[in-house]
PDB file of N, CA and C in Angstrom:
ATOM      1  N   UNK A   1       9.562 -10.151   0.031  1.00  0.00           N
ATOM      2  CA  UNK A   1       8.591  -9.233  -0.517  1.00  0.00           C
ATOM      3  C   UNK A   1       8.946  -8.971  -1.979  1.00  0.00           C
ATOM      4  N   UNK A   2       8.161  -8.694  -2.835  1.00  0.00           N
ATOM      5  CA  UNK A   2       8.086  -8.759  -4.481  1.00  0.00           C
ATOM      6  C   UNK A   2       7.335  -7.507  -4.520  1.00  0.00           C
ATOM      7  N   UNK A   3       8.032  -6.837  -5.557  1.00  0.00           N
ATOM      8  CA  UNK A   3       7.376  -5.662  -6.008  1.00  0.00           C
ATOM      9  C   UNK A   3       7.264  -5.097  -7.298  1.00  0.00           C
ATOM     10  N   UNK A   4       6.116  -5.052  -7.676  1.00  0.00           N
ATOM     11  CA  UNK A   4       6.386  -4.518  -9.476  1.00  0.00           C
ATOM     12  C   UNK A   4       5.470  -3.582  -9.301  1.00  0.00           C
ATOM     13  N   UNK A   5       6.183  -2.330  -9.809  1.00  0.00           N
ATOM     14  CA  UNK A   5       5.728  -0.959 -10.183  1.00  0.00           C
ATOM     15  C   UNK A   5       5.041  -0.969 -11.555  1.00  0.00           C
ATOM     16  N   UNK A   6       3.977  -0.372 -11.828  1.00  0.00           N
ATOM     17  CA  UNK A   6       3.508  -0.298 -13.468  1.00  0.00           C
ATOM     18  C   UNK A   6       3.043   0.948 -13.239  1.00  0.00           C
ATOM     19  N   UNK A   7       3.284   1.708 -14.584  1.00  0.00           N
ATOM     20  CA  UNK A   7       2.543   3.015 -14.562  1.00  0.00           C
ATOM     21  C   UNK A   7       1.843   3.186 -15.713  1.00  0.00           C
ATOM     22  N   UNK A   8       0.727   3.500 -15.380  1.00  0.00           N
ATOM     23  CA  UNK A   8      -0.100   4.266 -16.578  1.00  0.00           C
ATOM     24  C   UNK A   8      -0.574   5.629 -17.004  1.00  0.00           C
ATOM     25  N   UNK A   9       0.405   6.102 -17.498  1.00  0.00           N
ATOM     26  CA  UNK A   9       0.715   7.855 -17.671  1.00  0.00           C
ATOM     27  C   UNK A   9       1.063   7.993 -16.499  1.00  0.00           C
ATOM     28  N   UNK A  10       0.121   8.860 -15.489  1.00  0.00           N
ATOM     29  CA  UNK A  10       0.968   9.198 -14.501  1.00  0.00           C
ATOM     30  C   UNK A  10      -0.251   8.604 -13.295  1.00  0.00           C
ATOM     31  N   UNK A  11      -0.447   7.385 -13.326  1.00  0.00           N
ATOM     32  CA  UNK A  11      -1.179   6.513 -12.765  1.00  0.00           C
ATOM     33  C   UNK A  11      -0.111   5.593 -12.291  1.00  0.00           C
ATOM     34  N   UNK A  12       0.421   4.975 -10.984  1.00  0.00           N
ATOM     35  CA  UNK A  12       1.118   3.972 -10.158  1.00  0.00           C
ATOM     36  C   UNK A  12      -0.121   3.211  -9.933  1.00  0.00           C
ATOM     37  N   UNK A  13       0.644   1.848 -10.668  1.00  0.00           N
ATOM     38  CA  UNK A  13       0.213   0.535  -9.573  1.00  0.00           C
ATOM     39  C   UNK A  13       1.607   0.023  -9.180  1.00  0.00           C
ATOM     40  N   UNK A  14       1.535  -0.587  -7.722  1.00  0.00           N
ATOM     41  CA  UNK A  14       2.560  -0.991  -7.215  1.00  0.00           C
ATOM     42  C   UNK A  14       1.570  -2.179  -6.798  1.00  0.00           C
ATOM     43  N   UNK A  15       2.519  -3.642  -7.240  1.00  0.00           N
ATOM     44  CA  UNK A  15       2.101  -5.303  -6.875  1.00  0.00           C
ATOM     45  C   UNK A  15       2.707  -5.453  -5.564  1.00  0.00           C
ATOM     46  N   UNK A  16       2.325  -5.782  -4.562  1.00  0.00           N
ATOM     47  CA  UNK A  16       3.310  -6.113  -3.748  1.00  0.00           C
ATOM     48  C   UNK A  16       2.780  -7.688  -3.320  1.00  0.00           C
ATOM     49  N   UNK A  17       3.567  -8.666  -3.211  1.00  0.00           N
ATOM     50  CA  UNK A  17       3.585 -10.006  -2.920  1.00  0.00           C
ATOM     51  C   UNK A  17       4.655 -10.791  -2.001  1.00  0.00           C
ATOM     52  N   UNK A  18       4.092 -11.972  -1.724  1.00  0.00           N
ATOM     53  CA  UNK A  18       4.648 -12.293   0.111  1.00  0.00           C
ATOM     54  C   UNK A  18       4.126 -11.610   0.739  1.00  0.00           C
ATOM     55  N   UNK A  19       5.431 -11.247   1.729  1.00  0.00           N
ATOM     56  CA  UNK A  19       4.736 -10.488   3.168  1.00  0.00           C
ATOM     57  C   UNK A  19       5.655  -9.078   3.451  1.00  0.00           C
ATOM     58  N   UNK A  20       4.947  -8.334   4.056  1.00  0.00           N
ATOM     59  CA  UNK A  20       5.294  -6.987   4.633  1.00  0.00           C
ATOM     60  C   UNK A  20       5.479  -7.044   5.984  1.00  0.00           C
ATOM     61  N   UNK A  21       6.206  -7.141   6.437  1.00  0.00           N
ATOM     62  CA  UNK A  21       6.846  -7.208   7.895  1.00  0.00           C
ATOM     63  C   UNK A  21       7.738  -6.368   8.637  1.00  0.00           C
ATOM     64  N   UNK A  22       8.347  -6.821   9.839  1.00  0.00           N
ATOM     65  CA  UNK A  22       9.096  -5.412  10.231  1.00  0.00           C
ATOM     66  C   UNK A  22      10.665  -5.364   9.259  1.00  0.00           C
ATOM     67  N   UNK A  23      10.956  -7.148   8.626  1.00  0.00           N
ATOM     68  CA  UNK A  23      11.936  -6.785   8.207  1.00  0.00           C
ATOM     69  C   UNK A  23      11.999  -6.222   6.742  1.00  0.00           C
ATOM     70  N   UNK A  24      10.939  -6.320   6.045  1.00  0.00           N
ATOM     71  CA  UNK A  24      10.302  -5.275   4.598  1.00  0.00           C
ATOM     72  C   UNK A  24      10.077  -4.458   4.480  1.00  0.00           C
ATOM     73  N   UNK A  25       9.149  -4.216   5.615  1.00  0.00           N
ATOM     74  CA  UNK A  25       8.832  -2.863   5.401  1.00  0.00           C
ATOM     75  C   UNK A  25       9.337  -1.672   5.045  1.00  0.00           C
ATOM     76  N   UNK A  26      10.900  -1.753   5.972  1.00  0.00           N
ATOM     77  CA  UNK A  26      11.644  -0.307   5.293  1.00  0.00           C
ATOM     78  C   UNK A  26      11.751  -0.683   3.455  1.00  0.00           C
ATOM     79  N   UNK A  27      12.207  -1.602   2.985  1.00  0.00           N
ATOM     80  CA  UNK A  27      12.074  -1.559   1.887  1.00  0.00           C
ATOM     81  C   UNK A  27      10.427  -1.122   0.787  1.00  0.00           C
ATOM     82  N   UNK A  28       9.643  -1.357   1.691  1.00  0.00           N
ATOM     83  CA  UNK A  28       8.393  -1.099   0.962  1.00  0.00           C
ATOM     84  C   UNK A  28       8.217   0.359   1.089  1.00  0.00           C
ATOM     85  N   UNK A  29       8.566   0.504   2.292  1.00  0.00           N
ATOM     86  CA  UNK A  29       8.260   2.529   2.361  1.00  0.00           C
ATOM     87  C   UNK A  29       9.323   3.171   1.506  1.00  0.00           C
ATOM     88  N   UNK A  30      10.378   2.836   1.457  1.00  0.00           N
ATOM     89  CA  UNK A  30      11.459   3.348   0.535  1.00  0.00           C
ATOM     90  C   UNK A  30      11.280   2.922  -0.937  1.00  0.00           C
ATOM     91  N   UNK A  31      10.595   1.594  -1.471  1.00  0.00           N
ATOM     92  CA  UNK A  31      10.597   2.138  -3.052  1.00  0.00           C
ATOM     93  C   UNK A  31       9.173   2.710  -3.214  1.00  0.00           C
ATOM     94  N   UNK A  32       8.045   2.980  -2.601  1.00  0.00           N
ATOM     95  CA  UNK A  32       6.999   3.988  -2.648  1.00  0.00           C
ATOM     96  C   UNK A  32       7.465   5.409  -2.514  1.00  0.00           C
ATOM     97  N   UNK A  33       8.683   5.424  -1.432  1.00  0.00           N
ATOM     98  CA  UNK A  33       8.294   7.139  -0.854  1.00  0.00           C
ATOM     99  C   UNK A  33       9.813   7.719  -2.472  1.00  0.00           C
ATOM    100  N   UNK A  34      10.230   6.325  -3.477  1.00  0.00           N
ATOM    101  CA  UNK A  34      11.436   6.745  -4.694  1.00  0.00           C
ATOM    102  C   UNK A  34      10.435   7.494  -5.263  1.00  0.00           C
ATOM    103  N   UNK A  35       9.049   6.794  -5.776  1.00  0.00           N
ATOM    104  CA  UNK A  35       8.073   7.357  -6.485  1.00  0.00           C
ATOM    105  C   UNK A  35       7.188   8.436  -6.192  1.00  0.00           C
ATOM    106  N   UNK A  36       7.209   9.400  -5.214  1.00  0.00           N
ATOM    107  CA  UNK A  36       6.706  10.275  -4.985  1.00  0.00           C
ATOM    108  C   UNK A  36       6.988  11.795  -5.536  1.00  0.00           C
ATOM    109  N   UNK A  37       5.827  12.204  -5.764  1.00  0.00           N
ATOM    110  CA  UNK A  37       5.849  13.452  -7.030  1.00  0.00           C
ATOM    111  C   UNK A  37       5.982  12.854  -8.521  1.00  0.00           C
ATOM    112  N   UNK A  38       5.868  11.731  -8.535  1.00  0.00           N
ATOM    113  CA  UNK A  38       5.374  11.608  -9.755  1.00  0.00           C
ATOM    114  C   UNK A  38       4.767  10.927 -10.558  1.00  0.00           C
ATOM    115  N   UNK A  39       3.714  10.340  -9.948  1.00  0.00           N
ATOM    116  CA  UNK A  39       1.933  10.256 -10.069  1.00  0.00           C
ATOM    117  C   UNK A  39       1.496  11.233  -9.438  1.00  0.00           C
ATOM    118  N   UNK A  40       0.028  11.018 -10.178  1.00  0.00           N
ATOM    119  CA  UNK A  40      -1.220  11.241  -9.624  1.00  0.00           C
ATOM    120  C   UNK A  40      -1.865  10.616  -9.048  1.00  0.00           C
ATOM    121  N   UNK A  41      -1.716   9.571  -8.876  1.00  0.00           N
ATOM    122  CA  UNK A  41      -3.255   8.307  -7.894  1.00  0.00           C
ATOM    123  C   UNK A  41      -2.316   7.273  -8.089  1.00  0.00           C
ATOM    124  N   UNK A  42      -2.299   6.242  -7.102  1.00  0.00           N
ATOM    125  CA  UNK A  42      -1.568   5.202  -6.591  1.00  0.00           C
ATOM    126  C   UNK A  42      -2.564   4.204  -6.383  1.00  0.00           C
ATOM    127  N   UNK A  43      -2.399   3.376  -6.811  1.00  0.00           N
ATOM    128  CA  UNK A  43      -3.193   2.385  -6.250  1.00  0.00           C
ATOM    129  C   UNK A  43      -2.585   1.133  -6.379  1.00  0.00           C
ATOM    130  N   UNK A  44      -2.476   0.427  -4.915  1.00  0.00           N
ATOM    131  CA  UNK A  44      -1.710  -1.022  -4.280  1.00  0.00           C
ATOM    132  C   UNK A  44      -2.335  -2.139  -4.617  1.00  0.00           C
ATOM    133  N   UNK A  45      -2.306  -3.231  -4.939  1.00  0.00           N
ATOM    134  CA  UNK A  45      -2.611  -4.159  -5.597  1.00  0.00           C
ATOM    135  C   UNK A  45      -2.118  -5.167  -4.830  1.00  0.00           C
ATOM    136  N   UNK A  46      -3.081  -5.849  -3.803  1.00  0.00           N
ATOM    137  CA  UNK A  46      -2.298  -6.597  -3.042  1.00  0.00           C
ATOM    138  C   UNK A  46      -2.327  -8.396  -3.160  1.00  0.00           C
ATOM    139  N   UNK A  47      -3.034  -8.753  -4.250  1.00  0.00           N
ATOM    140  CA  UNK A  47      -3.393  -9.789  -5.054  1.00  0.00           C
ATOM    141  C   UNK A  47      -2.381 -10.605  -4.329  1.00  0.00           C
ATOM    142  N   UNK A  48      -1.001 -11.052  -4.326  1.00  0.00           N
ATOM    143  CA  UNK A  48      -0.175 -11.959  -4.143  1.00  0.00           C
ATOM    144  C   UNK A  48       0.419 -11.716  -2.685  1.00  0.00           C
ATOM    145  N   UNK A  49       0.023 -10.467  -2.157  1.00  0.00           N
ATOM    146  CA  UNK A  49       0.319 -10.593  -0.361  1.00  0.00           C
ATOM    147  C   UNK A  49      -0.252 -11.426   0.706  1.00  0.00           C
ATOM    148  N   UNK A  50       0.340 -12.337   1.109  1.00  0.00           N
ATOM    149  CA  UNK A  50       0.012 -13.059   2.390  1.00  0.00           C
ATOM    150  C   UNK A  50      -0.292 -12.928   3.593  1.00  0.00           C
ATOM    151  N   UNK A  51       0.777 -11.228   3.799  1.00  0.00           N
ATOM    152  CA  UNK A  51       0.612 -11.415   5.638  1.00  0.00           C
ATOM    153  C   UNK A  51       1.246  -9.967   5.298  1.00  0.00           C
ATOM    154  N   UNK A  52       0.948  -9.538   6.134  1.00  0.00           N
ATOM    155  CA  UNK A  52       1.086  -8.107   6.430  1.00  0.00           C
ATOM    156  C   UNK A  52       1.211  -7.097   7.959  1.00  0.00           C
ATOM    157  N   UNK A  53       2.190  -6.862   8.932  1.00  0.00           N
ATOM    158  CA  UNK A  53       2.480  -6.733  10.267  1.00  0.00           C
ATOM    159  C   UNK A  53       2.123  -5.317  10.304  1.00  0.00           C
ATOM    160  N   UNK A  54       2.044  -5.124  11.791  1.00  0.00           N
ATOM    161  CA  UNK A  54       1.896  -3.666  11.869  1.00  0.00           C
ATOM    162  C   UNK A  54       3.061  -2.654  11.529  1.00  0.00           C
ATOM    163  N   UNK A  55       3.964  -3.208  11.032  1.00  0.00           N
ATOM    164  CA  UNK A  55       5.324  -2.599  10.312  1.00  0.00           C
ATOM    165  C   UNK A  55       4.300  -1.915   9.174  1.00  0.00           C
ATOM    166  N   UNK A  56       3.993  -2.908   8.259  1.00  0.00           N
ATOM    167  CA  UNK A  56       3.759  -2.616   7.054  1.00  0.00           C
ATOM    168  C   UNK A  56       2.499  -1.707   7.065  1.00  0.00           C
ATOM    169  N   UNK A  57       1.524  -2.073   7.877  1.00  0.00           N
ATOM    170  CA  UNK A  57       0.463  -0.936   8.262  1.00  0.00           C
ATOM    171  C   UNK A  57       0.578   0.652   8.653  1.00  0.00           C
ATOM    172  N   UNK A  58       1.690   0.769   8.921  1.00  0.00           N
ATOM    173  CA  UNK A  58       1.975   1.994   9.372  1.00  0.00           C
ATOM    174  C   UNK A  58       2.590   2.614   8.375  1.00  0.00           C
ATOM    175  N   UNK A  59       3.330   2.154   7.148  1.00  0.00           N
ATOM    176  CA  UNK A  59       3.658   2.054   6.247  1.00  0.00           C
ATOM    177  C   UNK A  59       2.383   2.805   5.254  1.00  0.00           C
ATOM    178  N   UNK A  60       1.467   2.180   5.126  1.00  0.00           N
ATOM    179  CA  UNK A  60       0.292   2.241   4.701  1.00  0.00           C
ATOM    180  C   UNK A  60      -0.421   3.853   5.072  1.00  0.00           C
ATOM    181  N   UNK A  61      -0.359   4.246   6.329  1.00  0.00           N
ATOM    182  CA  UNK A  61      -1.236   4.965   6.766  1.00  0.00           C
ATOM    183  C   UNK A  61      -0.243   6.299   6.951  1.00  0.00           C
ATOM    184  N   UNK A  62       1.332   5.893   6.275  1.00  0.00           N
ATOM    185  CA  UNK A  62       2.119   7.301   6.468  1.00  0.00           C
ATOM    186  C   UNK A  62       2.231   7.626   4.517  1.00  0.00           C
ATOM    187  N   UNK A  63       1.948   6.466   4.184  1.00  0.00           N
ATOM    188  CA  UNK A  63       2.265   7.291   2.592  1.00  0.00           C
ATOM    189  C   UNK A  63       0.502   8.112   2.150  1.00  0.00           C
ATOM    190  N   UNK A  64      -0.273   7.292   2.729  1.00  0.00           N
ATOM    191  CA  UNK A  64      -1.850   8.225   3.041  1.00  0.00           C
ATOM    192  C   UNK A  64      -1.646   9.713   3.577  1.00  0.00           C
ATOM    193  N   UNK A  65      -0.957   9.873   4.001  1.00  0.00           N
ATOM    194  CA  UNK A  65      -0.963  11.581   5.289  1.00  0.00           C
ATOM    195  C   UNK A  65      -0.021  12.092   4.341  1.00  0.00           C
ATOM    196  N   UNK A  66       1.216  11.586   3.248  1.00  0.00           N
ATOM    197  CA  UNK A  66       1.681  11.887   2.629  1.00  0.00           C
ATOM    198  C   UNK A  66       0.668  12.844   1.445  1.00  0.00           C
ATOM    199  N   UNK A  67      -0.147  11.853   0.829  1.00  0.00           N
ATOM    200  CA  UNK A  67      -0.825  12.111  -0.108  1.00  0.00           C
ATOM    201  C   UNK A  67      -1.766  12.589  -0.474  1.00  0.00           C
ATOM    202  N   UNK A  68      -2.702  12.695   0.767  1.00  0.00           N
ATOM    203  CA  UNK A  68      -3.679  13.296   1.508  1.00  0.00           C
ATOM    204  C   UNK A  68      -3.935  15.180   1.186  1.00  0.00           C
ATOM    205  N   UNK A  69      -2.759  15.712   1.772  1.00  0.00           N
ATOM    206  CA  UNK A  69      -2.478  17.236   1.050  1.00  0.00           C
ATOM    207  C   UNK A  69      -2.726  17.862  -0.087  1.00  0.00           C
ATOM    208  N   UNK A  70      -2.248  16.636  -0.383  1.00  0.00           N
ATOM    209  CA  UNK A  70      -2.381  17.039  -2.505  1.00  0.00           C
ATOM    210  C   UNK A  70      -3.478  15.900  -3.191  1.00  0.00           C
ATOM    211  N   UNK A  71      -4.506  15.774  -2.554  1.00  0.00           N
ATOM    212  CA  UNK A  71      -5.471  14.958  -2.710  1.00  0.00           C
ATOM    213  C   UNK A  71      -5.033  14.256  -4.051  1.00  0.00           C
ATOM    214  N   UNK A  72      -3.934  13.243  -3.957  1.00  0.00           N
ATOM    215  CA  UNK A  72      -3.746  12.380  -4.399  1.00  0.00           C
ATOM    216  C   UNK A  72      -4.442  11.165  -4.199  1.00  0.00           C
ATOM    217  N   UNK A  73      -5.450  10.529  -5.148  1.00  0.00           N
ATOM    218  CA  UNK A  73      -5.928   9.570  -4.804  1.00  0.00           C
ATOM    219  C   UNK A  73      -4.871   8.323  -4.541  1.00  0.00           C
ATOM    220  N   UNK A  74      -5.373   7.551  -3.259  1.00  0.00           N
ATOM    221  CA  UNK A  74      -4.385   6.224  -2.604  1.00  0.00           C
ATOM    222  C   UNK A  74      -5.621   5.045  -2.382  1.00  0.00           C
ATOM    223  N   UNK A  75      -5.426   4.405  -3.519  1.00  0.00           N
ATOM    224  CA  UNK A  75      -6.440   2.813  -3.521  1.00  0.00           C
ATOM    225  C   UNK A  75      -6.013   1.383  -3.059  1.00  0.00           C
ATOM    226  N   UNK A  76      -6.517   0.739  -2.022  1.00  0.00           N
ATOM    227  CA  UNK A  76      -5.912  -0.489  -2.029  1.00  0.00           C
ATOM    228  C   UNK A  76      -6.706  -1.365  -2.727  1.00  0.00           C
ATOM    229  N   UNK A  77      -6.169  -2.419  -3.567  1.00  0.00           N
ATOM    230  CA  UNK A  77      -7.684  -3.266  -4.126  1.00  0.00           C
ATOM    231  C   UNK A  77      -6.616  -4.871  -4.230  1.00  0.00           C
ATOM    232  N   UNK A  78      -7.853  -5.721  -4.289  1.00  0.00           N
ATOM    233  CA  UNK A  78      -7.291  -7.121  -4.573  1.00  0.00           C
ATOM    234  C   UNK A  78      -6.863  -7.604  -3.289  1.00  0.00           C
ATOM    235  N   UNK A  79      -7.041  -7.113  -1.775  1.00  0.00           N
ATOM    236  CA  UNK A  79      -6.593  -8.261  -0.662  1.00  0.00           C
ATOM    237  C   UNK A  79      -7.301  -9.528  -0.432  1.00  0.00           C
ATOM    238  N   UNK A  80      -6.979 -10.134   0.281  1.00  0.00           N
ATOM    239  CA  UNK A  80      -7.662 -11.430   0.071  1.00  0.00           C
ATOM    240  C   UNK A  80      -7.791 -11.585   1.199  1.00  0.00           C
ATOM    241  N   UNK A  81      -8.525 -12.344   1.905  1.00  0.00           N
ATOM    242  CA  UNK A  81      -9.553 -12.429   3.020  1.00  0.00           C
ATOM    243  C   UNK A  81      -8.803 -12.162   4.193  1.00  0.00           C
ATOM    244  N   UNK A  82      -7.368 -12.786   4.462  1.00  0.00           N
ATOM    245  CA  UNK A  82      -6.514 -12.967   5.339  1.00  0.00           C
ATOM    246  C   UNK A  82      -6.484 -11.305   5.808  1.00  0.00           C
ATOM    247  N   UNK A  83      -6.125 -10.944   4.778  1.00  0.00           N
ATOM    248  CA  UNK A  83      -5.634  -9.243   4.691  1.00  0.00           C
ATOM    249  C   UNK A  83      -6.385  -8.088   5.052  1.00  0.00           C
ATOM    250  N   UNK A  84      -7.807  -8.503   4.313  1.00  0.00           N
ATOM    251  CA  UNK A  84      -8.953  -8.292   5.277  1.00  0.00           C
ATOM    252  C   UNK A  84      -9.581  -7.700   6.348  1.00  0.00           C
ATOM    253  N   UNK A  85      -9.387  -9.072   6.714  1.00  0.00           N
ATOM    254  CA  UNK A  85      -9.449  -9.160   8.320  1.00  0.00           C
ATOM    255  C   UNK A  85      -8.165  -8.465   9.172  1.00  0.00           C
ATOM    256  N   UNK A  86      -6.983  -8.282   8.831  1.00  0.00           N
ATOM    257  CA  UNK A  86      -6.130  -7.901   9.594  1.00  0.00           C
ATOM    258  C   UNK A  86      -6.869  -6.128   9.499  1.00  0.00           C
ATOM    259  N   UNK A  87      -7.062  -6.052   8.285  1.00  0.00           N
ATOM    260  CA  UNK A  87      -7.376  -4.600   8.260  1.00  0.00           C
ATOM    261  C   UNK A  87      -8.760  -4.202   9.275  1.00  0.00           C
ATOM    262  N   UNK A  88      -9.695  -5.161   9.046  1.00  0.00           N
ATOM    263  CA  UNK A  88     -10.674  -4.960   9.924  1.00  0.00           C
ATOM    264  C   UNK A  88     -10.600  -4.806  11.188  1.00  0.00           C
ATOM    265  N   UNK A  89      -9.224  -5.595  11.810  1.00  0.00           N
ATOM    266  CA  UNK A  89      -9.408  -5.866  13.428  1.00  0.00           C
ATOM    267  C   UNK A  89      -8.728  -4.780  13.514  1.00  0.00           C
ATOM    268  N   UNK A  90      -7.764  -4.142  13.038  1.00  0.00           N
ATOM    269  CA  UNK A  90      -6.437  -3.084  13.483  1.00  0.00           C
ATOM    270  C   UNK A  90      -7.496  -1.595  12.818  1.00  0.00           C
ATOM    271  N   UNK A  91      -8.645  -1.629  12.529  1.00  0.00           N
ATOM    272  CA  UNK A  91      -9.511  -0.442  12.440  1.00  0.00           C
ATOM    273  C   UNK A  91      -9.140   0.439  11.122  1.00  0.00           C
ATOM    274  N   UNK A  92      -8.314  -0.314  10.266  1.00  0.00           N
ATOM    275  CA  UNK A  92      -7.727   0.243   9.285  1.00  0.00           C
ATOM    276  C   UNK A  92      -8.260   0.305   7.763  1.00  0.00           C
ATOM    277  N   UNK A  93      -9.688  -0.506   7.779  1.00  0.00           N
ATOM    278  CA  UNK A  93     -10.903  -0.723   6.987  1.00  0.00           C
ATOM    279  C   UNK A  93     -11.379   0.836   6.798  1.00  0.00           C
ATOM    280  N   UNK A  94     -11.135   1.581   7.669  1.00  0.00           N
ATOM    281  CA  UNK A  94     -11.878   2.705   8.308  1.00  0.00           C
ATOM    282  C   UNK A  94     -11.069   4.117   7.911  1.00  0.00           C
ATOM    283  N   UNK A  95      -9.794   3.525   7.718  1.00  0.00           N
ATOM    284  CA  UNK A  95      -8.567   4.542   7.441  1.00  0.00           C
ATOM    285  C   UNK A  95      -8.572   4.634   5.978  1.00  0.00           C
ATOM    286  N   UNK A  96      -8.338   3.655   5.313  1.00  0.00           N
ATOM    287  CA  UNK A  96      -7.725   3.265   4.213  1.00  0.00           C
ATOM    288  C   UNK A  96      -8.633   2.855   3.074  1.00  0.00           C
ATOM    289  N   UNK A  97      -8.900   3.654   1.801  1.00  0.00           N
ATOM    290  CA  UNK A  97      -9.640   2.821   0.791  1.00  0.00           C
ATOM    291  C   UNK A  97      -9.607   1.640   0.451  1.00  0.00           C
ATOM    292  N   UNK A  98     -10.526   0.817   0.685  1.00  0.00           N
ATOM    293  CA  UNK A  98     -10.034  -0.492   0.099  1.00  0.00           C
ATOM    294  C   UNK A  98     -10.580  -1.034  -0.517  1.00  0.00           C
ATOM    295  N   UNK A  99     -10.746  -1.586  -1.592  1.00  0.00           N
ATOM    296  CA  UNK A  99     -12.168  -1.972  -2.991  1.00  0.00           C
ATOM    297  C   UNK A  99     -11.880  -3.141  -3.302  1.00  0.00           C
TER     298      UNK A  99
END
């Protein structure tokens, strides 16, 4: 898994590329949950992700309930079809912004 953080003022994009799995995932929730409190709106950029497990989904839908409170906006944009569809079948199209 590959990760590049960019910020713009107090705007997070986080790249994430490869795959998110059960053995990444703790790493993906841990350098998201380093950056917390300090943005305003997050938005994931999943352009170079391949595959993505229900590790990493849950991942997804706990830094949301995180952010949610403090109506921090949380954007996913750039998945690619594969990614998609995982989101579509696991009902997570429905959870999760995704543009």
């Amino acid at each position: 898994m590959d990760i590049i953080k960019n910020y713009n003022d107090k705007d997070l994009t986080i790249e994430v590329g490869n795959r998110i799995d059960t053995v990444t995932a703790p790493d993906f929730e841990n350098e998201i949950m380093d950056e917390m409190g300090k943005f305003d709106s997050l938005t994931l950029d999943l352009s170079n992700l391949e595959y993505i497990s229900s590790a990493g989904l849950r991942v997804l839908v706990l830094v949301q309930k995180k952010l949610k409170p403090d109506d921090i906006p949380f954007v996913i944009v750039n998945a690619n079809d594969t990614i998609k569809e995982i989101f579509s079948m696991s009902g997570f199209d429905k959870i999760l912004t995704i543009k």
